[in-house]
Protein backbone atom coordinates (compact mmCIF):
# COMPACT_ATOMS: atom_id res chain seq x y z
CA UNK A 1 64.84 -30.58 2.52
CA UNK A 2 66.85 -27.27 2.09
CA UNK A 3 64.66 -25.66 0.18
CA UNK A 4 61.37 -26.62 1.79
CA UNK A 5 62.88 -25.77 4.83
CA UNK A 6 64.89 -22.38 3.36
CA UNK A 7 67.95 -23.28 4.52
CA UNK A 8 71.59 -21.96 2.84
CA UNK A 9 73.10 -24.38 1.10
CA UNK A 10 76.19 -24.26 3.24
CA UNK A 11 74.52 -25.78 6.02
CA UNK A 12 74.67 -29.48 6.09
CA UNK A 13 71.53 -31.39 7.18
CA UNK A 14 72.99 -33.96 9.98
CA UNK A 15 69.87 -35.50 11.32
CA UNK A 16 66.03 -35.24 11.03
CA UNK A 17 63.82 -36.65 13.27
CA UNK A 18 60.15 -37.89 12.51
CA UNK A 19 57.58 -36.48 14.59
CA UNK A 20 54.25 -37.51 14.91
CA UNK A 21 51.21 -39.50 16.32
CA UNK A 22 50.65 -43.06 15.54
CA UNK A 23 48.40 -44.48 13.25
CA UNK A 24 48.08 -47.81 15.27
CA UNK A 25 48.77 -49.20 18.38
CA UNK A 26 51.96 -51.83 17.69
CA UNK A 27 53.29 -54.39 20.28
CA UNK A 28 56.85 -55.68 20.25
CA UNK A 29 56.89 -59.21 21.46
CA UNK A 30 59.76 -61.77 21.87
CA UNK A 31 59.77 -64.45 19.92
CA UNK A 32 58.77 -67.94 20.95
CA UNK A 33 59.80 -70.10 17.72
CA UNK A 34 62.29 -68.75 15.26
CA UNK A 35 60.62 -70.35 12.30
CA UNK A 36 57.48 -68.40 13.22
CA UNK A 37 58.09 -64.55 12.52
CA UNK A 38 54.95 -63.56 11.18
CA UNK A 39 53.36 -60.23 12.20
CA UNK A 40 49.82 -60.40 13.28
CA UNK A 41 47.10 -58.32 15.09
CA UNK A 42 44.22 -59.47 17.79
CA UNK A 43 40.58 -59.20 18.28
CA UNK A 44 41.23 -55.66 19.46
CA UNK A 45 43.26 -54.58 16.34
CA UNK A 46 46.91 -54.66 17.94
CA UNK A 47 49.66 -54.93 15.22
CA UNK A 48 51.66 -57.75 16.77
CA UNK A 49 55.42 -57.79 15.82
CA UNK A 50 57.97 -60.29 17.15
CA UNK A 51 61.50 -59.48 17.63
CA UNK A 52 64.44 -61.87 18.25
CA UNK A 53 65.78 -61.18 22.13
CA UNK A 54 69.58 -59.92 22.17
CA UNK A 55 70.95 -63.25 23.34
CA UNK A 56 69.63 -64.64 20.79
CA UNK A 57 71.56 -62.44 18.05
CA UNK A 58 74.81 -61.69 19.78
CA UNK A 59 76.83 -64.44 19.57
CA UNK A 60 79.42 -66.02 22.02
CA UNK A 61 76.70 -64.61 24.56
């Protein structure tokens, strides 16, 4: 990244951050049954992903 950026080499590279458009429109949704994690996508070509709520991975909560 230094050199395609032409950066010293003294400088250290802390952070980079992607910018960009997406390629697809993705939908987070909470899961409904933990044994069923699949990702899938609907008549209209939304990437379905399912996430786990917080409650459900902190625990003591």
């Amino acid at each position: 990244l230094h050199s395609k950026l032409h950066l010293p080499e003294e400088l250290d590279i802390l952070l980079v951050v992607a910018l960009g458009k997406p390629a697809e429109k993705v939908m987070i949704d909470e899961v409904s049954d933990p044994d069923d994690m699949e990702y899938w996508r609907d008549e209209d070509d939304v990437h379905h992903v399912p996430k786990r709520s917080l409650d459900d991975l902190i625990i003591g909560s």
